[in-house]
N, C-alpha and C. Protein backbone atom coordinates (compact mmCIF):
# COMPACT_ATOMS: atom_id res chain seq x y z
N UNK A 1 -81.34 -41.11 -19.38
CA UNK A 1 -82.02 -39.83 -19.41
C UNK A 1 -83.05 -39.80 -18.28
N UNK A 2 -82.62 -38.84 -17.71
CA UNK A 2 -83.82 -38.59 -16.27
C UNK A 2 -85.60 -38.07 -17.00
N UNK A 3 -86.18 -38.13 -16.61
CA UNK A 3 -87.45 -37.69 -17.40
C UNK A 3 -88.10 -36.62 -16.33
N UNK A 4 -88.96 -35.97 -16.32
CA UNK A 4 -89.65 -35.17 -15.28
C UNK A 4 -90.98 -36.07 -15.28
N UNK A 5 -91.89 -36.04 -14.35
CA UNK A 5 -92.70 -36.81 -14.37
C UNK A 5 -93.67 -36.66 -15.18
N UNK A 6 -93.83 -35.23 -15.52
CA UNK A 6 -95.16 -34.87 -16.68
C UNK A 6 -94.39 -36.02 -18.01
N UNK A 7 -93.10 -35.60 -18.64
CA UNK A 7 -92.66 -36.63 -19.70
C UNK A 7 -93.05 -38.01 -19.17
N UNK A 8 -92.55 -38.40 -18.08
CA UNK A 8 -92.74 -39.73 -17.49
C UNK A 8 -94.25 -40.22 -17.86
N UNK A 9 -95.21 -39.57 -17.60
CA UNK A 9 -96.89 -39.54 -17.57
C UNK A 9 -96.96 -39.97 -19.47
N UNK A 10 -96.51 -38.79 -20.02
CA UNK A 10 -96.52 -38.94 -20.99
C UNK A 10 -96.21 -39.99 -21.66
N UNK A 11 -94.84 -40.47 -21.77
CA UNK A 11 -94.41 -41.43 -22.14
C UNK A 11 -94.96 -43.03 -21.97
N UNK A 12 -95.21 -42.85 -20.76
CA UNK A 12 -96.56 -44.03 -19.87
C UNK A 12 -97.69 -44.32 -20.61
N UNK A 13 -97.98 -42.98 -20.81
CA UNK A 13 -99.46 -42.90 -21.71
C UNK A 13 -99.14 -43.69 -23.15
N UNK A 14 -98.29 -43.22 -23.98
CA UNK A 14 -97.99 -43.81 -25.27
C UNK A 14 -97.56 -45.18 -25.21
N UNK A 15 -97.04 -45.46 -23.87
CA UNK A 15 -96.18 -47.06 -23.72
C UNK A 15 -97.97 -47.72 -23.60
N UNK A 16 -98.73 -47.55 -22.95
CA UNK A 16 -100.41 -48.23 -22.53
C UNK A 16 -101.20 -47.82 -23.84
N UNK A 17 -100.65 -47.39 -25.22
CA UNK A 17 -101.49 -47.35 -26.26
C UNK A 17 -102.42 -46.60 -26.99
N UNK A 18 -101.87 -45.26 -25.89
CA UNK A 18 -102.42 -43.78 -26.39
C UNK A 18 -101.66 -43.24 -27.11
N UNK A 19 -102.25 -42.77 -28.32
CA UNK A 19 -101.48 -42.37 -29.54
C UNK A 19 -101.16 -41.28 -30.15
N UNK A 20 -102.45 -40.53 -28.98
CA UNK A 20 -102.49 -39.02 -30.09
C UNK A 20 -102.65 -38.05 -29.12
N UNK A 21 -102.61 -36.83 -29.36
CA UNK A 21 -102.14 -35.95 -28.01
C UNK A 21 -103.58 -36.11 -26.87
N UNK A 22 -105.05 -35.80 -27.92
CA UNK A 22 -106.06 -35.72 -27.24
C UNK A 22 -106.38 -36.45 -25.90
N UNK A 23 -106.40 -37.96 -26.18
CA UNK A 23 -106.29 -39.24 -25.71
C UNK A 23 -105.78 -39.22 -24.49
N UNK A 24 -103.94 -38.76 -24.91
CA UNK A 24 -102.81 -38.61 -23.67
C UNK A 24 -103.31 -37.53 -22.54
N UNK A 25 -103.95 -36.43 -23.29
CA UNK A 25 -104.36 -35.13 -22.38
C UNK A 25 -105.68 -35.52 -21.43
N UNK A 26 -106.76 -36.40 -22.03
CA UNK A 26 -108.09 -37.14 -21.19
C UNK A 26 -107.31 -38.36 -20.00
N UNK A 27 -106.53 -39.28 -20.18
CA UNK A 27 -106.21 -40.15 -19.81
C UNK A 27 -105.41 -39.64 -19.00
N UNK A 28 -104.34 -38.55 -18.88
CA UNK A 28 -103.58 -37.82 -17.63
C UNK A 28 -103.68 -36.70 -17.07
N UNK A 29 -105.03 -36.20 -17.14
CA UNK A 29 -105.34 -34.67 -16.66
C UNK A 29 -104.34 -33.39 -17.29
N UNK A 30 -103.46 -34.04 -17.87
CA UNK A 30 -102.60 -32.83 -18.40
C UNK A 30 -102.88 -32.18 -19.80
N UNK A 31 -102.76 -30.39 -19.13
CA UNK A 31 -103.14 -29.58 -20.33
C UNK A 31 -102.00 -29.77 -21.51
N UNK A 32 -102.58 -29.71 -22.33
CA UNK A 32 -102.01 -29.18 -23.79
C UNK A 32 -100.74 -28.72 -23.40
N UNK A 33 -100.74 -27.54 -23.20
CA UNK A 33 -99.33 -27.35 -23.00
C UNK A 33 -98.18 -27.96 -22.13
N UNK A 34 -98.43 -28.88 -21.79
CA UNK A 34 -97.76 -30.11 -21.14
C UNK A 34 -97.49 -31.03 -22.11
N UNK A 35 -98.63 -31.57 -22.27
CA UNK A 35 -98.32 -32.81 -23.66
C UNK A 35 -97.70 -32.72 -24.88
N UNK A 36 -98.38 -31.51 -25.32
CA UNK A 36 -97.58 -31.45 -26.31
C UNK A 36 -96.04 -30.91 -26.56
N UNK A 37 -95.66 -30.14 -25.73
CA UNK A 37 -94.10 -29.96 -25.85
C UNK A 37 -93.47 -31.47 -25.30
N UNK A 38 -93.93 -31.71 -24.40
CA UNK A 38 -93.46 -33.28 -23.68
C UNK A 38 -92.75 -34.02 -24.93
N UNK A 39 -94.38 -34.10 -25.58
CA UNK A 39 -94.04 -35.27 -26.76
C UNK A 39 -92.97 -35.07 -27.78
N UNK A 40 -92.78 -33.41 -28.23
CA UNK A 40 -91.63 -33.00 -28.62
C UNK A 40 -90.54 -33.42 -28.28
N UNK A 41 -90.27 -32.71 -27.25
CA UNK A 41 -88.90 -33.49 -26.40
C UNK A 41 -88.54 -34.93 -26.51
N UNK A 42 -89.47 -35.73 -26.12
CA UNK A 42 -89.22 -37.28 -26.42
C UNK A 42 -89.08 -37.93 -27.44
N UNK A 43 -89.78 -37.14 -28.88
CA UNK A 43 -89.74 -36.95 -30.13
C UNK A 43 -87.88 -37.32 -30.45
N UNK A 44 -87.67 -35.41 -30.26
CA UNK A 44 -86.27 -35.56 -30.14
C UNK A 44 -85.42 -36.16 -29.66
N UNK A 45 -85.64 -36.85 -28.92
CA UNK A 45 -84.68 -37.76 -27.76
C UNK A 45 -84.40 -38.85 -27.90
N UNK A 46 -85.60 -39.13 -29.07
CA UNK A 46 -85.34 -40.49 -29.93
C UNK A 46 -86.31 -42.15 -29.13
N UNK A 47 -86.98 -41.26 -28.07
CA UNK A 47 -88.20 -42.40 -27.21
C UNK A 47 -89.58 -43.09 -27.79
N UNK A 48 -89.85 -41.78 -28.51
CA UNK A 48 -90.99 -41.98 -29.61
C UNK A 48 -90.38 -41.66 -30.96
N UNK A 49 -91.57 -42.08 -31.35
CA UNK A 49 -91.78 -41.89 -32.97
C UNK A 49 -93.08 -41.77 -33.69
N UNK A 50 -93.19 -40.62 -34.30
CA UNK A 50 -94.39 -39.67 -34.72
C UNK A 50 -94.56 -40.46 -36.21
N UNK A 51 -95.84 -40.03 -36.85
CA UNK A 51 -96.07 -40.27 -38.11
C UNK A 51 -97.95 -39.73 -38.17
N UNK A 52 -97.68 -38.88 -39.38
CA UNK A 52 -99.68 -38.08 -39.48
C UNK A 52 -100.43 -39.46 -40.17
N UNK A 53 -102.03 -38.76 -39.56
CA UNK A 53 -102.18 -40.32 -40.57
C UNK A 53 -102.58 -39.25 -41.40
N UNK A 54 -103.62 -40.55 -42.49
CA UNK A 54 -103.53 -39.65 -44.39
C UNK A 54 -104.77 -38.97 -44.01
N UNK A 55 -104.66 -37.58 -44.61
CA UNK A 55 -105.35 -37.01 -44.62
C UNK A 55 -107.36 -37.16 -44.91
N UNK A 56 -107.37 -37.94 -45.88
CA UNK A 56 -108.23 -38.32 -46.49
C UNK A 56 -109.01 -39.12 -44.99
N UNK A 57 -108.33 -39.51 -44.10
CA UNK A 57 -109.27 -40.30 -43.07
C UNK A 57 -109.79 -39.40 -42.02
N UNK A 58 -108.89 -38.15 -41.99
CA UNK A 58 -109.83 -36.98 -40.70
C UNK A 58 -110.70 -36.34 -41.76
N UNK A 59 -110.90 -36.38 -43.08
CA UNK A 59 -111.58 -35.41 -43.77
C UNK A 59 -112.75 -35.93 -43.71
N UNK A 60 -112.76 -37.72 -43.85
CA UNK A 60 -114.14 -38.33 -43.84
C UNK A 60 -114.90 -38.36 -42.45
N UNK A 61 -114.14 -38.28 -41.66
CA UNK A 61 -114.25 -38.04 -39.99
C UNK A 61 -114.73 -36.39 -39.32
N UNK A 62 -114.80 -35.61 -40.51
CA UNK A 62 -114.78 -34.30 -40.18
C UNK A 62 -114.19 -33.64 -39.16
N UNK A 63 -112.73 -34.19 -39.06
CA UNK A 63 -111.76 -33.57 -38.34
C UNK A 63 -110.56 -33.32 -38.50
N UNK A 64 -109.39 -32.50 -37.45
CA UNK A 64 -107.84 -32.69 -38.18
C UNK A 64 -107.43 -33.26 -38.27
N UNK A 65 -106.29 -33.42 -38.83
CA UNK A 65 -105.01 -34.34 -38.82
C UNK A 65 -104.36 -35.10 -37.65
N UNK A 66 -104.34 -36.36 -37.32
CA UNK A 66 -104.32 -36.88 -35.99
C UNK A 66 -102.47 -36.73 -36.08
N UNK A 67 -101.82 -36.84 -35.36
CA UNK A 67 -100.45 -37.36 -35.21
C UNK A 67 -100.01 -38.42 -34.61
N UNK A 68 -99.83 -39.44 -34.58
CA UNK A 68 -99.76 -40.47 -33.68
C UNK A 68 -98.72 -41.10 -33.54
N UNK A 69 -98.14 -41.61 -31.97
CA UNK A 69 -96.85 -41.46 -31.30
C UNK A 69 -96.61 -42.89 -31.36
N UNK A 70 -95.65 -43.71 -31.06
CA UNK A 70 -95.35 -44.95 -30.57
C UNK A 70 -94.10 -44.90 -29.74
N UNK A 71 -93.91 -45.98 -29.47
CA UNK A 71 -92.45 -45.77 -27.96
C UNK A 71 -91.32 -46.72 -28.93
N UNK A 72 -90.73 -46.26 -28.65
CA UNK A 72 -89.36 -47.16 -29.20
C UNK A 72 -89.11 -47.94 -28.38
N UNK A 73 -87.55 -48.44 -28.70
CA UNK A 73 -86.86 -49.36 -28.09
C UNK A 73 -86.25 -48.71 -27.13
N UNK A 74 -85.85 -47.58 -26.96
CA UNK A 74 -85.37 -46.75 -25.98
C UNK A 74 -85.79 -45.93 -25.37
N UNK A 75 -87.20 -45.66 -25.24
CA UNK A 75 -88.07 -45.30 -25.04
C UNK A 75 -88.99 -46.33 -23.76
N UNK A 76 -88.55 -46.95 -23.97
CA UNK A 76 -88.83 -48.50 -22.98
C UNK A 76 -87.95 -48.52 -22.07
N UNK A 77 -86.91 -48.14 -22.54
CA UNK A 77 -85.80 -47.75 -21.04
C UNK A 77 -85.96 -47.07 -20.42
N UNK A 78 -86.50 -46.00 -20.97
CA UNK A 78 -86.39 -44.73 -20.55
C UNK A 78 -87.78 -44.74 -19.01
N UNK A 79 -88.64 -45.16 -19.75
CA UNK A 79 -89.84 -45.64 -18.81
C UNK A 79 -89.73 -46.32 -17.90
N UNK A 80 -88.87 -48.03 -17.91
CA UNK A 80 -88.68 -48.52 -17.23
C UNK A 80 -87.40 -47.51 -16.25
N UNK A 81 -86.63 -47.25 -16.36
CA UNK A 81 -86.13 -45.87 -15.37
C UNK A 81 -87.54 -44.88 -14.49
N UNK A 82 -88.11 -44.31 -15.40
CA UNK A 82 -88.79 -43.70 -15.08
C UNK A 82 -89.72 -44.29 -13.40
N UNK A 83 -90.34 -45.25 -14.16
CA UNK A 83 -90.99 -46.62 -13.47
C UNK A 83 -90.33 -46.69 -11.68
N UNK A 84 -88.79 -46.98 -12.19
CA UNK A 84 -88.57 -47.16 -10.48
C UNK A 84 -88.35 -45.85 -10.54
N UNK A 85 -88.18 -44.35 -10.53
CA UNK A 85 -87.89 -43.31 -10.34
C UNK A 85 -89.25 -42.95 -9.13
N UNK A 86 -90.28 -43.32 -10.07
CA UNK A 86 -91.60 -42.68 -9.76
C UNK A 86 -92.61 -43.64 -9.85
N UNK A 87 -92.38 -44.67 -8.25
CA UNK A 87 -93.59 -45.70 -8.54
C UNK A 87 -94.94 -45.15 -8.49
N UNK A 88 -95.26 -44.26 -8.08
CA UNK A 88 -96.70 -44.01 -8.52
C UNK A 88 -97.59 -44.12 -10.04
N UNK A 89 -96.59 -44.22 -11.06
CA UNK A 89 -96.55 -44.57 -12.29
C UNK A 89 -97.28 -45.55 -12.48
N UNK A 90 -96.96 -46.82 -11.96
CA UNK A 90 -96.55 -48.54 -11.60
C UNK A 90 -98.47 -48.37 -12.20
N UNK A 91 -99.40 -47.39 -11.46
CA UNK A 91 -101.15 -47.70 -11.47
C UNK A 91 -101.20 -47.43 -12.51
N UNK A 92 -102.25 -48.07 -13.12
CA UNK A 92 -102.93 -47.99 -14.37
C UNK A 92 -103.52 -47.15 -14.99
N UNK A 93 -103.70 -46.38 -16.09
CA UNK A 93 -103.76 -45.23 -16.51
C UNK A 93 -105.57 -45.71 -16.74
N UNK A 94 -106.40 -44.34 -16.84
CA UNK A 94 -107.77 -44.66 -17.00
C UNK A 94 -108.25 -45.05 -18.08
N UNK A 95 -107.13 -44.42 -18.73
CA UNK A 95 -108.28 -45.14 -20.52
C UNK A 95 -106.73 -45.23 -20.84
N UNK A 96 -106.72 -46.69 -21.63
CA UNK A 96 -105.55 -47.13 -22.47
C UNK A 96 -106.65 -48.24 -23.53
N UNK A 97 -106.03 -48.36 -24.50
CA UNK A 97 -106.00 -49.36 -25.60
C UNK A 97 -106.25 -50.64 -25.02
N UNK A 98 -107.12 -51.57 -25.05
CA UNK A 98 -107.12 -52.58 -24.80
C UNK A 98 -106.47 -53.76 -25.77
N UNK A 99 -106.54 -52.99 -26.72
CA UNK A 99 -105.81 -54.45 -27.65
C UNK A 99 -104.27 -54.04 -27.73
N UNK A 100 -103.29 -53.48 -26.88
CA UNK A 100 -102.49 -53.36 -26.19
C UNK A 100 -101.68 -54.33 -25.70
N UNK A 101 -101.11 -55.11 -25.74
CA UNK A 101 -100.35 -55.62 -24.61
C UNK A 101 -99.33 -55.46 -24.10
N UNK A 102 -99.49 -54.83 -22.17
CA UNK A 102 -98.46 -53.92 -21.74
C UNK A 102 -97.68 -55.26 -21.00
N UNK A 103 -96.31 -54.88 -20.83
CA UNK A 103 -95.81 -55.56 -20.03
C UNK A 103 -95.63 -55.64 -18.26
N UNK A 104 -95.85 -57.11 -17.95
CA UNK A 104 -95.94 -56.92 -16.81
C UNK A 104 -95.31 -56.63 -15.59
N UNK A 105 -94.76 -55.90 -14.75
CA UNK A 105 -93.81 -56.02 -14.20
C UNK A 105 -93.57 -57.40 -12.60
């Protein structure tokens, strides 16, 4: 699967340990309406995989419902494609997860 680079960004973002749209949208300059259909698509495509957390933890937080993404197993292909497609990728995203561990190329 070819990716466009906004998915590519996207997908990057969730592979370095960003989980939730907010995060992905600070960490890649991309608006909302980028990310979030993105993540759809990849959703569907079978790259990620979604799950809400429980409610009870944004309520004590006084906020919404987070959604949070992870990369699959094919989803890792898809990136690593992506990767040589679009080495500009290859740099390090500004804010990722540190307790993370990305692979190195």
């Amino acid at each position: 699967m070819n990716l466009s680079y906004a998915a590519a960004i996207v997908l990057h973002s969730v592979a370095g340990g960003l989980r939730y749209g907010f995060d992905i949208m600070d960490a890649s300059g991309l608006p909302g309406g980028t990310v979030y259909p993105a993540l759809r698509r990849l959703e569907r495509a079978g790259l990620v995989n979604s799950s809400w957390e429980p409610e009870d933890i944004a309520q004590k937080e006084k906020r919404p419902r987070r959604r949070y993404y992870e990369i699959t197993g094919e989803g890792n292909e898809a990136l690593n494609n992506a990767l040589a497609r679009y080495p500009l990728l290859r740099q390090p995203l500004p804010m990722t997860d540190p307790t993370v561990e990305t692979e190195k190329a």
